[in-house]
Protein backbone atom coordinates (compact mmCIF):
# COMPACT_ATOMS: atom_id res chain seq x y z
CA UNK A 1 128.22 -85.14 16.08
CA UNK A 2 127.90 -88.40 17.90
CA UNK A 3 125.62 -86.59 20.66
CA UNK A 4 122.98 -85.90 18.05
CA UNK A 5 122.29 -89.04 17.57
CA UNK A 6 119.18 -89.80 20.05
CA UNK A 7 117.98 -86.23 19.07
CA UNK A 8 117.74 -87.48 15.19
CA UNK A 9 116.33 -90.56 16.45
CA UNK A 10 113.34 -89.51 18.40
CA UNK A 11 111.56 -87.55 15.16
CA UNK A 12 111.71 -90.77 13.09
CA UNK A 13 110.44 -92.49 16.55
CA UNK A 14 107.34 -89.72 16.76
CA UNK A 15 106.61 -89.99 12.57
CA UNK A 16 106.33 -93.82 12.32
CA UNK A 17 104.14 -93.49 15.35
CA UNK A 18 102.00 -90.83 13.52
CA UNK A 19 101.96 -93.45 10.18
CA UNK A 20 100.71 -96.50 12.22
CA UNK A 21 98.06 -93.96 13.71
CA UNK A 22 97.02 -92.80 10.21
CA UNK A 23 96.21 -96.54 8.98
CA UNK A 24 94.28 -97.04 12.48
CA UNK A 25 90.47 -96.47 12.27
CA UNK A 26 89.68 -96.44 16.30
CA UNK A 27 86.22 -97.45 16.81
CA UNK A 28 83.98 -96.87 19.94
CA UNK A 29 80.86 -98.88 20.03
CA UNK A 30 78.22 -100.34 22.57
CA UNK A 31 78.69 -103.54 24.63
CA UNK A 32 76.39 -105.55 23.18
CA UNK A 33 77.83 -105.17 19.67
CA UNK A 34 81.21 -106.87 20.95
CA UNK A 35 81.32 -110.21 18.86
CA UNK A 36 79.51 -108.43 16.00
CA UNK A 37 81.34 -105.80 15.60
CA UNK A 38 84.88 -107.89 15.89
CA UNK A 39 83.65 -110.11 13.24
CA UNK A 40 82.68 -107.07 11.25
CA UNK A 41 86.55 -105.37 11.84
CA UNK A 42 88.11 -108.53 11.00
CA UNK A 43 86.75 -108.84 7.33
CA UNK A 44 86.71 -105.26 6.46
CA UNK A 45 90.70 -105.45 7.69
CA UNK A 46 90.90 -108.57 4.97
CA UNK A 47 89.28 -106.95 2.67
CA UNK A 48 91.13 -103.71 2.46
CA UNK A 49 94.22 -103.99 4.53
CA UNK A 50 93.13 -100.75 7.41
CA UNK A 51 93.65 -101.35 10.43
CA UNK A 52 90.28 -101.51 12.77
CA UNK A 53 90.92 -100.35 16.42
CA UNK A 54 87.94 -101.26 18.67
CA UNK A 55 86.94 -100.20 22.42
CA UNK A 56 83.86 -101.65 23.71
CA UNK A 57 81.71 -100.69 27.21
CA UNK A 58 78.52 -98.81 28.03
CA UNK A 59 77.17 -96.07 24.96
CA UNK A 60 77.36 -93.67 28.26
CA UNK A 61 80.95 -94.22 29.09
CA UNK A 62 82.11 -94.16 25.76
CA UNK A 63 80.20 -91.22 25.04
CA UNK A 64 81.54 -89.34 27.87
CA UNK A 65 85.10 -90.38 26.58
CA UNK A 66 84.84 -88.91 23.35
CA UNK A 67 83.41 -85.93 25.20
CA UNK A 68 86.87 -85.78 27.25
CA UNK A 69 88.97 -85.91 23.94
CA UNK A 70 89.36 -89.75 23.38
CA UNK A 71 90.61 -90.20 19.73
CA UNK A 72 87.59 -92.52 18.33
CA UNK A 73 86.61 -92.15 14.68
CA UNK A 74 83.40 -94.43 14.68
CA UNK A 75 80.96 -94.09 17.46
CA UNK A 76 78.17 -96.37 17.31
CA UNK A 77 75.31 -96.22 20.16
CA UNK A 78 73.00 -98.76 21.52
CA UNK A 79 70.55 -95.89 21.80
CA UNK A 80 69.77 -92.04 20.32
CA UNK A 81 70.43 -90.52 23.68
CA UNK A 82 73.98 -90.98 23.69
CA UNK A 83 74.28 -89.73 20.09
CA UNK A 84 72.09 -87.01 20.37
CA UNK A 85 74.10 -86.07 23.90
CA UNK A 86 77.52 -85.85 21.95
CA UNK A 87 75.71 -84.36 19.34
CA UNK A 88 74.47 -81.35 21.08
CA UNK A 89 78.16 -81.22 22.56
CA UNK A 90 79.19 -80.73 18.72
CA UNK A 91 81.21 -83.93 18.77
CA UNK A 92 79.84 -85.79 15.62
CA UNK A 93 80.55 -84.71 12.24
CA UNK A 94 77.88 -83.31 10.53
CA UNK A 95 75.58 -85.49 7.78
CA UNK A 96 77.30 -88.97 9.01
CA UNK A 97 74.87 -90.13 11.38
CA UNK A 98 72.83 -92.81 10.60
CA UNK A 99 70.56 -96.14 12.52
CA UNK A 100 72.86 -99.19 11.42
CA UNK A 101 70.95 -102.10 12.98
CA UNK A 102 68.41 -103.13 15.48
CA UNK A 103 67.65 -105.56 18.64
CA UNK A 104 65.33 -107.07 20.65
CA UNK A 105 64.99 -107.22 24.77
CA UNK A 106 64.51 -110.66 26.36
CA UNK A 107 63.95 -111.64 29.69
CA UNK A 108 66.94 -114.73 30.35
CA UNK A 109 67.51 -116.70 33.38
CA UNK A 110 70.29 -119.63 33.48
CA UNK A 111 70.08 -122.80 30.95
CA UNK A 112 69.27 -125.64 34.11
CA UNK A 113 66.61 -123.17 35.19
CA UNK A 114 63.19 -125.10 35.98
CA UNK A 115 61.63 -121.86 34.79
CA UNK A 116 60.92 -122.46 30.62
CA UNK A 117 58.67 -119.31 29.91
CA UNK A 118 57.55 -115.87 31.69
CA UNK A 119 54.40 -114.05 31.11
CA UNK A 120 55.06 -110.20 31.00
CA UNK A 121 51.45 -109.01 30.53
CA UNK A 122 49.45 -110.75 33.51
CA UNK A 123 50.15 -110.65 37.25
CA UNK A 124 51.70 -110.81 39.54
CA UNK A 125 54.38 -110.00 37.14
CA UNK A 126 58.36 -110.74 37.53
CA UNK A 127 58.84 -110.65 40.81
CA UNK A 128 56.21 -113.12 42.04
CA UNK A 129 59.36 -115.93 40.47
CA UNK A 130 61.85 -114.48 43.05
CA UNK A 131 63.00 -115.06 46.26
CA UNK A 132 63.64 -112.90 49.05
CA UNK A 133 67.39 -112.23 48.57
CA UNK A 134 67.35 -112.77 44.37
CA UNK A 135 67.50 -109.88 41.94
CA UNK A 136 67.14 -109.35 38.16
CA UNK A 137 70.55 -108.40 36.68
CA UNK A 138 70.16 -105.15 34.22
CA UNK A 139 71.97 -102.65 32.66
CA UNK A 140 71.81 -99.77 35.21
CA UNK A 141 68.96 -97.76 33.72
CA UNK A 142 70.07 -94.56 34.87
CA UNK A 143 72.77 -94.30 32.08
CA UNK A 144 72.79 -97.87 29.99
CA UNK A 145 70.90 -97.99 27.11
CA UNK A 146 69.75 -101.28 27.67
CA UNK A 147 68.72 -100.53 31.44
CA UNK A 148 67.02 -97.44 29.71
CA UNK A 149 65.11 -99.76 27.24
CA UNK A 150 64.35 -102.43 30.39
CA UNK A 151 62.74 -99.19 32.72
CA UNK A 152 60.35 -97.93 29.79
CA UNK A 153 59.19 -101.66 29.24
CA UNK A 154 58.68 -102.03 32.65
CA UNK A 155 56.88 -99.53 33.40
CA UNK A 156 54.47 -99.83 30.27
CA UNK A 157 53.72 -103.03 31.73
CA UNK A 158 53.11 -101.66 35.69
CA UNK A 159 55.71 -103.65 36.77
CA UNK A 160 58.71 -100.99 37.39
CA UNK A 161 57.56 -100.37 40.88
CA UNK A 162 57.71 -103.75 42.26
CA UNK A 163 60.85 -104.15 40.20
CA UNK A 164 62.97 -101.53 40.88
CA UNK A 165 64.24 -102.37 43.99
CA UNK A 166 64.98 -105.96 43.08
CA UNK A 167 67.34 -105.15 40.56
CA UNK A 168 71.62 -106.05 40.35
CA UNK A 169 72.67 -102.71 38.50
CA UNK A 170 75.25 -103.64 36.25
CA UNK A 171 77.65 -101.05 34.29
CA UNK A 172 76.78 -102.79 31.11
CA UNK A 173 74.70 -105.46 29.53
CA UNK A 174 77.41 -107.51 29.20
CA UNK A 175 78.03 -107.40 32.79
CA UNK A 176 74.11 -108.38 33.57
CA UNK A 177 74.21 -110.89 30.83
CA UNK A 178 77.70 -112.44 33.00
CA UNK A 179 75.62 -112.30 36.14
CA UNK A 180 72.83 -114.90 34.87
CA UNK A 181 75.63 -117.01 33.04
CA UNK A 182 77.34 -117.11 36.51
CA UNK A 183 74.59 -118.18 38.24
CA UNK A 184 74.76 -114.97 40.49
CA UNK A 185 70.70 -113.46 39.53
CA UNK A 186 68.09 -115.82 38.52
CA UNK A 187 66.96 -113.51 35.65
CA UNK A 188 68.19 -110.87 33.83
CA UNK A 189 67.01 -108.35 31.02
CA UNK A 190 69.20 -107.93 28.23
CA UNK A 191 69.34 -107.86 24.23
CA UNK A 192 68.09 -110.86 22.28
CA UNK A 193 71.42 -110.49 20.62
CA UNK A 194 73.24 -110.90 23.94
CA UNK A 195 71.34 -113.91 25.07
CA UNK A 196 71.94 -115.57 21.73
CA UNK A 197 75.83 -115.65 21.79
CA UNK A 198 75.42 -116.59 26.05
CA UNK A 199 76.81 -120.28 26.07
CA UNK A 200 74.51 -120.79 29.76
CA UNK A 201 71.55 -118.79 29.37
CA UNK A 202 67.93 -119.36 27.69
CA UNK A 203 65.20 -116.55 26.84
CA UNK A 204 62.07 -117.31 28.70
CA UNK A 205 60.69 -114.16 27.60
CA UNK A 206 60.22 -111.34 24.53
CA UNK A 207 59.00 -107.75 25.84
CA UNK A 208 56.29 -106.65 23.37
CA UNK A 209 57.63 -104.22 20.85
CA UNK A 210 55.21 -101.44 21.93
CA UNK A 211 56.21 -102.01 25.50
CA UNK A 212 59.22 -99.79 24.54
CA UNK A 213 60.62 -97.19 21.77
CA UNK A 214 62.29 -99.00 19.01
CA UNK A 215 66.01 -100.26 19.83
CA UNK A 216 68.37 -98.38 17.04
CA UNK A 217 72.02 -98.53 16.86
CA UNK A 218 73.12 -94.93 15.52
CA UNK A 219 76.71 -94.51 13.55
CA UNK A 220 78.18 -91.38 13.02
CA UNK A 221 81.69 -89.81 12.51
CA UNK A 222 83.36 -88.12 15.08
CA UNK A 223 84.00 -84.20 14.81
CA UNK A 224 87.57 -84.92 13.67
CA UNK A 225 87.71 -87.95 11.87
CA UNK A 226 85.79 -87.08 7.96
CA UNK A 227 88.46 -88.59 6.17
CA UNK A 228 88.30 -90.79 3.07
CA UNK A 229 89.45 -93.88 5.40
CA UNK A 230 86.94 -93.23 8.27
CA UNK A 231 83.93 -92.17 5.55
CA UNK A 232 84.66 -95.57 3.41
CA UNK A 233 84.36 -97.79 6.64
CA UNK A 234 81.46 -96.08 7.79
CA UNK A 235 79.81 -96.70 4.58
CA UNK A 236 81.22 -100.65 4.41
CA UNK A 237 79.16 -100.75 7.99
CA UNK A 238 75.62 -99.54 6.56
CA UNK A 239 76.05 -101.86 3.50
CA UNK A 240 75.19 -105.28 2.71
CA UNK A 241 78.38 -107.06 3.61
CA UNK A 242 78.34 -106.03 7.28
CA UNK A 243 74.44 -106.39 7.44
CA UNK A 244 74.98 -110.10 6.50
CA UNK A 245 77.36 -110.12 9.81
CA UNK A 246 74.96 -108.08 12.15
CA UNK A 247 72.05 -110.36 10.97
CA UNK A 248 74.49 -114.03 11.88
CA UNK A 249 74.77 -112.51 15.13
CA UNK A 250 71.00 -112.12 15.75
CA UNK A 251 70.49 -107.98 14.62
CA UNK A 252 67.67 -106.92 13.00
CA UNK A 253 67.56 -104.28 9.75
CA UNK A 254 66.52 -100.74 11.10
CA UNK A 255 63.46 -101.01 8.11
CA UNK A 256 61.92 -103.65 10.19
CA UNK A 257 60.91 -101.58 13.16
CA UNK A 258 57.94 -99.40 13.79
CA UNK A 259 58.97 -95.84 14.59
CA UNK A 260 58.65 -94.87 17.69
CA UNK A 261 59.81 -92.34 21.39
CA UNK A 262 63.22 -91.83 20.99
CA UNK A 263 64.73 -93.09 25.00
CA UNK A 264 65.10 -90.22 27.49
């Protein structure tokens, strides 16, 4: 019977595997809700013992890994588009979606920077402060919400034209916020939330609410993952106890914003 013995071993291997899995809740959320949402996983793990998995880059990449069959339970989005693309995919569990907080976009450019304050309304705009070889470090808009948000302010202002081609595409907003913090682009455009936590960086401009749609974080389950564990921590997120955390690290209450175009 001896030659049983890695045989009997390997379903006890494959069921405490399955156990630690169970008491995992695997989160997927946006880049810029990295220290947030840490500090959020940390106390709902003291307060309840569950174990909170997290995996943070671009709403578009993480979207399109959940698409591909990555096991998240939690998505959260730095914009609807995401959402509503895994959403039409049939990835998100009915009746669980919901906006959890909100943001701001600033205009940043490094702390020993001459430059104190940026006007976004008057000409010649942006890109009368740079110099021939410098660009303004964004979230690529062609698939980052925050590069999304950047474009539609932009160009509600008339200054996406002269812009575009000036910009250092980054693949996330924490990338473009690293860029200015490095020294690497003179300016960048990235949450207020972002530039708050930067240790190098100051804002030297606010785009005007109206300059683009409202900036909404959605939650939702994931097709698979209605359980009691998942549903309870989803709830702990929309309640006061994590709002108090979103709101120390600069978020805003979805109640506060005007409603507005939903980013395309």
């Amino acid at each position: 019977m001896r030659h049983l013995a890695p045989f009997l071993v390997l379903p006890v291997i494959l069921f405490a595997s399955l156990a630690v899995r169970a008491d995992t809740i695997t989160v997927f959320a946006a880049a810029s809700l990295t220290n947030a949402m840490t500090a959020a996983a940390r106390s709902y793990e003291d307060q309840t013992g569950d174990h909170i998995q997290m995996s943070f880059a671009s709403s578009s990449t993480l979207a399109r890994q959940i698409a591909a069959g990555a096991p998240a339970d939690i998505f959260i989005s730095a914009n609807q588009k995401w959402m509503d693309w895994l959403s039409d995919q049939d990835m998100i569990a009915p009746g669980t979606r919901h906006d959890v907080v909100a943001n701001s976009l600033v205009v940043i450019t490094p702390t020993d920077s001459p430059v104190e304050t940026v006007s976004l309304t008057g000409d010649p705009g942006l890109v009368a402060l740079l110099e021939t070889d410098d660009r303004i470090a964004v979230g690529d808009p062609d698939h980052v919400p925050a590069g999304i948000y950047a474009k539609q302010a932009l160009s509600k202002l008339g200054q996406w034209e002269d812009l575009s081609p000036r910009l250092a595409r980054a693949d996330n907003v924490r990338a473009a916020l690293a860029l200015v913090e490095r020294g690497e682009a003179p300016f960048g455009i990235v949450y207020g939330t972002d530039a708050a936590i930067a240790q190098d960086v100051k804002i030297v401009a606010t785009f005007p609410k109206d300059s683009h749609p409202p900036i909404t974080y959605p939650v939702a389950l994931t097709r698979d993952a209605h359980t009691d564990r998942n549903t309870k921590f989803l709830a702990w997120l929309l309640g006061d106890d994590a709002g108090r955390i979103f709101a120390d690290y600069g978020f805003d209450p979805v109640e506060t914003l005007k409603t507005g175009t939903t980013p395309q």
